[in-house]
C-alpha atoms as a PDB file:
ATOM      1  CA  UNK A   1       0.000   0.000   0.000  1.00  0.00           C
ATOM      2  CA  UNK A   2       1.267   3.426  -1.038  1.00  0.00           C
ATOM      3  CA  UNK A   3       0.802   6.281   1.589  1.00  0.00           C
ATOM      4  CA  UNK A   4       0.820  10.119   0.213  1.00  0.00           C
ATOM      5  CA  UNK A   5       2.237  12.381   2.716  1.00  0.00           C
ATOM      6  CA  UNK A   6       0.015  15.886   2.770  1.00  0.00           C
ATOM      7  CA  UNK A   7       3.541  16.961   1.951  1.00  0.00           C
ATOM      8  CA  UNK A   8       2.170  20.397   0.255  1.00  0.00           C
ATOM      9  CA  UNK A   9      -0.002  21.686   3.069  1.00  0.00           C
ATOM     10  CA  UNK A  10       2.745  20.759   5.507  1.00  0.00           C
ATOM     11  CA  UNK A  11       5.182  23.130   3.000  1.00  0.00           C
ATOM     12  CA  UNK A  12       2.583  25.748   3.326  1.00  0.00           C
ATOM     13  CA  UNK A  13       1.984  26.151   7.032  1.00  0.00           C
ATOM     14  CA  UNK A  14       5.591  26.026   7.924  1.00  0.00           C
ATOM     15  CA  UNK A  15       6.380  28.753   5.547  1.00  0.00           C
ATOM     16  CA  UNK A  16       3.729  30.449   5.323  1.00  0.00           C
ATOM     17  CA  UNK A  17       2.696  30.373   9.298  1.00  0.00           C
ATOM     18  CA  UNK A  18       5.277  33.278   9.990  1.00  0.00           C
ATOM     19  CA  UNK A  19       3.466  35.339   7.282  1.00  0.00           C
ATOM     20  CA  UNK A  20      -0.033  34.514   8.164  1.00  0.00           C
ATOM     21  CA  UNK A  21       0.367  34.795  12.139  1.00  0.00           C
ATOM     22  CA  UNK A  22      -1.244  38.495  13.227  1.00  0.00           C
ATOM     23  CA  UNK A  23       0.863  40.864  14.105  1.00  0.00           C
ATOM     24  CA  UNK A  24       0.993  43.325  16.401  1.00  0.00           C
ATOM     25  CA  UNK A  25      -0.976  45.954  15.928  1.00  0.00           C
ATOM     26  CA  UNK A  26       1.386  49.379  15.116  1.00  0.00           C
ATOM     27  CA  UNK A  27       1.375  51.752  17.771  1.00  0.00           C
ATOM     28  CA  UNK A  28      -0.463  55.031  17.639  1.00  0.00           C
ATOM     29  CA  UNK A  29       1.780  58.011  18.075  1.00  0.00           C
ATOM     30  CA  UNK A  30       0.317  60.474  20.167  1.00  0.00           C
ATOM     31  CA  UNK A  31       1.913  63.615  20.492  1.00  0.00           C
ATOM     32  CA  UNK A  32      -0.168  65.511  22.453  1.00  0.00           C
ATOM     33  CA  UNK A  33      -1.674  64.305  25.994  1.00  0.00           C
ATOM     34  CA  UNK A  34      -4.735  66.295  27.567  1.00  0.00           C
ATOM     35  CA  UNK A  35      -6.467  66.081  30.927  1.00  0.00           C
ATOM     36  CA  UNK A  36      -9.782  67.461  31.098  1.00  0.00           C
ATOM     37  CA  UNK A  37     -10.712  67.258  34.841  1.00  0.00           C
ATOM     38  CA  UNK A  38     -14.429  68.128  35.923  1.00  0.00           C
ATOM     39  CA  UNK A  39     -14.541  71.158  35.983  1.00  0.00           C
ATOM     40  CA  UNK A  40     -13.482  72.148  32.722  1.00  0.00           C
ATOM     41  CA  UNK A  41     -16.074  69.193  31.436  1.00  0.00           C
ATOM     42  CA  UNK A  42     -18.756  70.896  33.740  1.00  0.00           C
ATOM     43  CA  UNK A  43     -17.859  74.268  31.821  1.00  0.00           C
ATOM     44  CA  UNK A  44     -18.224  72.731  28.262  1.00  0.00           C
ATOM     45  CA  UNK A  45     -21.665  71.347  29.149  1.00  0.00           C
ATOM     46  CA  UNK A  46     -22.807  74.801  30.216  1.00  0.00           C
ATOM     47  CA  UNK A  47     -21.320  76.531  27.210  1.00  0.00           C
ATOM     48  CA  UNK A  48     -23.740  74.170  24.831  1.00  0.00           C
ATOM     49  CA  UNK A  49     -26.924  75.220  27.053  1.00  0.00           C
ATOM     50  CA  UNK A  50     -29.150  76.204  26.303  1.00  0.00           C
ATOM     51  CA  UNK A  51     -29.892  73.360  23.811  1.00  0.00           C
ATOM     52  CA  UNK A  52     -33.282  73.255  22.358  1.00  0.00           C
ATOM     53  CA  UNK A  53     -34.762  69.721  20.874  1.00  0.00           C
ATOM     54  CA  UNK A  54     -38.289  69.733  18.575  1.00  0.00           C
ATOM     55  CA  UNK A  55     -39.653  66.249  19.365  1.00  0.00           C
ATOM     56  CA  UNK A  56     -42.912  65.172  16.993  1.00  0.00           C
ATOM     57  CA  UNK A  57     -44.952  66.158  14.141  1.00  0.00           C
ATOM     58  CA  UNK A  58     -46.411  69.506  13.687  1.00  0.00           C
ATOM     59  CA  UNK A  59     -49.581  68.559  15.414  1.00  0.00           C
ATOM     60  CA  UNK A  60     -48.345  66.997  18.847  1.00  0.00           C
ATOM     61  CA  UNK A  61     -45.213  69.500  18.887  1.00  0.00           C
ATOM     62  CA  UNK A  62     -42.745  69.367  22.118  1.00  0.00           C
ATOM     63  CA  UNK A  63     -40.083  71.844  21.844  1.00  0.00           C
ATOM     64  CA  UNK A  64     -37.715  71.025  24.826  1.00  0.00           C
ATOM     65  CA  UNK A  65     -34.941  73.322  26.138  1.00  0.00           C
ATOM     66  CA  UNK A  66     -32.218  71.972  28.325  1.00  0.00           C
ATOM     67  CA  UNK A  67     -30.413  74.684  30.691  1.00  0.00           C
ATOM     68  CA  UNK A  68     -27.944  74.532  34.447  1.00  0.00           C
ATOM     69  CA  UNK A  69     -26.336  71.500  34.350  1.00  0.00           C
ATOM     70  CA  UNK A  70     -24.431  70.524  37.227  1.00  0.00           C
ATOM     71  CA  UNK A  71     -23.566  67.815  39.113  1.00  0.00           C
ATOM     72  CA  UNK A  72     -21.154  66.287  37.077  1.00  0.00           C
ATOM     73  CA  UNK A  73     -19.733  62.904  37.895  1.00  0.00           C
ATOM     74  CA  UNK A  74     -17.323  60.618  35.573  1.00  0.00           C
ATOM     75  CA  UNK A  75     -18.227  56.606  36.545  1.00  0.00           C
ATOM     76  CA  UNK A  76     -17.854  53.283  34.667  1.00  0.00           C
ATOM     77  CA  UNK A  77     -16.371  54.892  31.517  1.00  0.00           C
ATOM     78  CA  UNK A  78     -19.240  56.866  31.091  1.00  0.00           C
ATOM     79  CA  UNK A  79     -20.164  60.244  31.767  1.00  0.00           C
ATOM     80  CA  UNK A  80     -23.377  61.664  33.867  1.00  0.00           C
ATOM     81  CA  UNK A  81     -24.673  65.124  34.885  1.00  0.00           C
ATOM     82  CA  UNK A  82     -28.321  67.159  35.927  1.00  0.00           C
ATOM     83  CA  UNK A  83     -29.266  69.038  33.550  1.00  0.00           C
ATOM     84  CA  UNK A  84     -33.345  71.068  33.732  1.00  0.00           C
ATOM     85  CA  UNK A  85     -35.758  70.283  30.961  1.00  0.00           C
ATOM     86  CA  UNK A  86     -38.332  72.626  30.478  1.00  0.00           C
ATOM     87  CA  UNK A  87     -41.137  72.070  27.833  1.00  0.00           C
ATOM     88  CA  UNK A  88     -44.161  73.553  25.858  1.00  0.00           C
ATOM     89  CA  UNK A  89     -47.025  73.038  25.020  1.00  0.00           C
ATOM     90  CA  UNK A  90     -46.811  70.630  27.459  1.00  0.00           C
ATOM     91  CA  UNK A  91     -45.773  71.586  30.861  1.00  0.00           C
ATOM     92  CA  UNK A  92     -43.059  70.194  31.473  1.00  0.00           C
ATOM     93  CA  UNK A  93     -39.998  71.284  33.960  1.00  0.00           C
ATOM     94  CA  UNK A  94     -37.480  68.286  35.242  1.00  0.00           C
ATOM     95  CA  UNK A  95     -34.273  67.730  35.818  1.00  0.00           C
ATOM     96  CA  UNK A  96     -33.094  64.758  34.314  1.00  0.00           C
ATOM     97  CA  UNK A  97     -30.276  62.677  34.818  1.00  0.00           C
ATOM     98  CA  UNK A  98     -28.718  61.749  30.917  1.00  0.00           C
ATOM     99  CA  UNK A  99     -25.541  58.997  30.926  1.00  0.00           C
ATOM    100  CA  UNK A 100     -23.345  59.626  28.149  1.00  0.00           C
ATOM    101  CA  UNK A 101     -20.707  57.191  26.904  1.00  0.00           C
ATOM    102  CA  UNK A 102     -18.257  57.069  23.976  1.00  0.00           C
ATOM    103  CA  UNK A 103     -17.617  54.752  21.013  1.00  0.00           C
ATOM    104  CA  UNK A 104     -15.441  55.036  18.358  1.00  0.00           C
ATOM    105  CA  UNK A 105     -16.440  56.768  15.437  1.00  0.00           C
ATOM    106  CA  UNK A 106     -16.573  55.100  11.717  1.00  0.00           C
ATOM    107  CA  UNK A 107     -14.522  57.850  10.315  1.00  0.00           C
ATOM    108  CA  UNK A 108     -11.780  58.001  12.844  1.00  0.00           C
ATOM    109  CA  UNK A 109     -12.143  59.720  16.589  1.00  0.00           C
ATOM    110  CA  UNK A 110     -15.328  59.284  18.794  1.00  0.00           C
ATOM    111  CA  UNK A 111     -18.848  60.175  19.091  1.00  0.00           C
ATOM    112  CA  UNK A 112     -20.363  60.869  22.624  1.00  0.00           C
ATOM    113  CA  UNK A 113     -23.873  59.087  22.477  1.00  0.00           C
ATOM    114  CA  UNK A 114     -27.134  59.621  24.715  1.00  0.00           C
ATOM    115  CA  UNK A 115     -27.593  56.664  26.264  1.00  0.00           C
ATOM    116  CA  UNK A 116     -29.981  56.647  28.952  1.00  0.00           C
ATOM    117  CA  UNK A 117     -32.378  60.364  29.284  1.00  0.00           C
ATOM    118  CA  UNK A 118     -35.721  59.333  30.568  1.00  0.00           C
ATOM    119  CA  UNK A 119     -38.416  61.874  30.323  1.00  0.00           C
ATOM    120  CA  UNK A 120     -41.984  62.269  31.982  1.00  0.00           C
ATOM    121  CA  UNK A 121     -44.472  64.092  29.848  1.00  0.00           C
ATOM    122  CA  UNK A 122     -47.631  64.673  31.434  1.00  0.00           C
ATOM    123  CA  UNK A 123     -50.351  62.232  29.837  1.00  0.00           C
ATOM    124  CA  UNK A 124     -48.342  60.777  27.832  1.00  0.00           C
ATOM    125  CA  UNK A 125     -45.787  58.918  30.558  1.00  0.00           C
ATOM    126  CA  UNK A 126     -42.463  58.194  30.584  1.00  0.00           C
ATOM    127  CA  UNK A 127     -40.353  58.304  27.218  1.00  0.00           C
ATOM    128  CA  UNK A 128     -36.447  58.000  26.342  1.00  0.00           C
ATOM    129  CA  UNK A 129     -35.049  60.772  24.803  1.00  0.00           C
ATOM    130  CA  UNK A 130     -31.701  58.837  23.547  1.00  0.00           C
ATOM    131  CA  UNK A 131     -32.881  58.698  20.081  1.00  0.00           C
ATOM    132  CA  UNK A 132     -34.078  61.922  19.483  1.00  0.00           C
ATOM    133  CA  UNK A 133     -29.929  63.160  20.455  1.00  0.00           C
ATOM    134  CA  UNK A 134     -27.660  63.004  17.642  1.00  0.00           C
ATOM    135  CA  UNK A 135     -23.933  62.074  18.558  1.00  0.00           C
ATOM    136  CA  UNK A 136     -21.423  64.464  18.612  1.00  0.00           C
ATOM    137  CA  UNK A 137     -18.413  63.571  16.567  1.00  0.00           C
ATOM    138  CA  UNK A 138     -15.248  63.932  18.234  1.00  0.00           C
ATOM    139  CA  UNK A 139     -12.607  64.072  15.719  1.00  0.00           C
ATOM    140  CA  UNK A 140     -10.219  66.706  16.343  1.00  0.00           C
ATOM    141  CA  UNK A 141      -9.167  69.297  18.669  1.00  0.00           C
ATOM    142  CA  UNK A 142      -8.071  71.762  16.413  1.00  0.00           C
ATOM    143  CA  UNK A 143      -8.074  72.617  13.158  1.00  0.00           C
ATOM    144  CA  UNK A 144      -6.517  75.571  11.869  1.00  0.00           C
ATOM    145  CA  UNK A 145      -4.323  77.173   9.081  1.00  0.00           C
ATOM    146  CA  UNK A 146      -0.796  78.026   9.921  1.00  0.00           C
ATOM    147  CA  UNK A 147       1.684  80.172   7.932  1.00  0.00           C
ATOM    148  CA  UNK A 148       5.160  78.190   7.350  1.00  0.00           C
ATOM    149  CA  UNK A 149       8.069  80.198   5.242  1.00  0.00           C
ATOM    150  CA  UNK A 150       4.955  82.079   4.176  1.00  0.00           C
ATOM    151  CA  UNK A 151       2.994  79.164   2.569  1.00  0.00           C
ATOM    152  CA  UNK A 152      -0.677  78.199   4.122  1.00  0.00           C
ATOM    153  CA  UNK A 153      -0.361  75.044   5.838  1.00  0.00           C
ATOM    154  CA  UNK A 154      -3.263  72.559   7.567  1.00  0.00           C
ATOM    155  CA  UNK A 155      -2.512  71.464  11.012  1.00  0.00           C
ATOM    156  CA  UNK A 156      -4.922  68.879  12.398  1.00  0.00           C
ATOM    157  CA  UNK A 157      -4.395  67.868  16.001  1.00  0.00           C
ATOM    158  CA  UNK A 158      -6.940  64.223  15.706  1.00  0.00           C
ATOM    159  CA  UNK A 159      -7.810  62.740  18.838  1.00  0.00           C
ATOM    160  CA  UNK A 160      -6.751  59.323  18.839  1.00  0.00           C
ATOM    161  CA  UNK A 161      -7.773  57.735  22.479  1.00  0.00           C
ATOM    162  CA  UNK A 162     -10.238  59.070  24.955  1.00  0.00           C
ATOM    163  CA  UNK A 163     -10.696  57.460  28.513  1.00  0.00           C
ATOM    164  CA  UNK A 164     -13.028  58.454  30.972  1.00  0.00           C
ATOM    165  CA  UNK A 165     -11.539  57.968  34.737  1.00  0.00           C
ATOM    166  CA  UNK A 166     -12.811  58.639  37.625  1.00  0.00           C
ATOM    167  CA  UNK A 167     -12.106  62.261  38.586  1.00  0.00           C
ATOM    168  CA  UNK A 168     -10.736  63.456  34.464  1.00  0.00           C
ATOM    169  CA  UNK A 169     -11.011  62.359  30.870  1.00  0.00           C
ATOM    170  CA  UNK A 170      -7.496  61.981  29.205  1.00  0.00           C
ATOM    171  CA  UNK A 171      -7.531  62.621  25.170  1.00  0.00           C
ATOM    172  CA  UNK A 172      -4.245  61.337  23.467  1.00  0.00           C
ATOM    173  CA  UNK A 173      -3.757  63.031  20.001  1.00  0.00           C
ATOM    174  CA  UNK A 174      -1.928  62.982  17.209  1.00  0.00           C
ATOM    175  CA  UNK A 175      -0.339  66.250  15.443  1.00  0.00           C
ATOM    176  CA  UNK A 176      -0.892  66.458  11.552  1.00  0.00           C
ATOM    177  CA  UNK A 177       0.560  68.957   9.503  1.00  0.00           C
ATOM    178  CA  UNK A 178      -0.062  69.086   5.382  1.00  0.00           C
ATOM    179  CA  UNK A 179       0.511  71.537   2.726  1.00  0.00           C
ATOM    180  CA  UNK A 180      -2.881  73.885   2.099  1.00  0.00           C
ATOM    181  CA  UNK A 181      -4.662  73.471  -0.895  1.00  0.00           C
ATOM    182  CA  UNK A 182      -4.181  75.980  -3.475  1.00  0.00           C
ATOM    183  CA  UNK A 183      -7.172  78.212  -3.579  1.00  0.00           C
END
């Protein structure tokens, strides 16, 4: 009887196993490290308020507006705050308690998503407000035109890690620097 060694797909995983085998991942430079403790959070909430959100058709209309948040507090990654919610036509004044978290974004960076905000509306109950907030994209921290030698130049400082601790959030970011289009 004649045996046949698998002689070729033996070949193929010991020289080809090196090749195939994942590598590392490269590391991302960062070249710029930020800590953001609460405060200075707590002051970039304030600075978007007061935010207004239209909920419904033109018929059963709620516009809300969202003012004073405070109360701040960084826990499991995610973020948390009071914030008032006053509404019209129906009356409606709260403070609600929104959790925020982070996930990375499909075009590089973050978005910070909604993802608890109950609300109470009078007659109507108890509804979440997560999917009527868009995500805010977190991409970069900076964009702006320098002059080098005289020529226009792009410099792009992209946020490449955020973590949320428990007292600050720490962005890592990466500098970028490219010659300005021609206008």
């Amino acid at each position: 009887m004649h045996r046949r060694l698998p002689l070729l797909p033996a070949l193929a995983s010991v020289f080809l196993a090196p090749l195939l085998r994942a590598a590392p991942p490269a590391p991302v430079v960062e070249d710029v490290n930020l800590t953001l403790r609460r405060p200075a959070v707590q002051r970039l909430i304030a600075a978007a308020t007061p935010y207004r959100l239209d909920l419904g058709s033109s018929l059963l209309r709620e516009s809300l507006t969202f003012t004073d948040p405070k109360d701040l507090t960084f826990q499991d990654g995610k973020i948390s705050f009071s914030i008032r919610c006053q509404g019209s036509p129906f009356p409606v004044d709260q403070v609600l308690r929104p959790v925020l978290s982070l996930r990375p974004s499909g075009s590089g960076g973050y978005q910070a998503v909604v993802e608890s905000l109950p609300l109470k509306i009078p007659g109507f109950g108890t509804i979440d407000l997560r999917d009527a907030m868009e995500p805010v994209e977190i991409q970069s921290l900076l964009r702006q035109t320098v002059f080098l030698q005289g020529r226009p130049a792009e410099l792009d400082v992209r946020v490449q890690r955020i973590l949320i601790r428990a007292e600050q959030i720490e962005v890592a970011a990466s500098l970028n620097l490219k010659p300005s289009a021609p206008r």
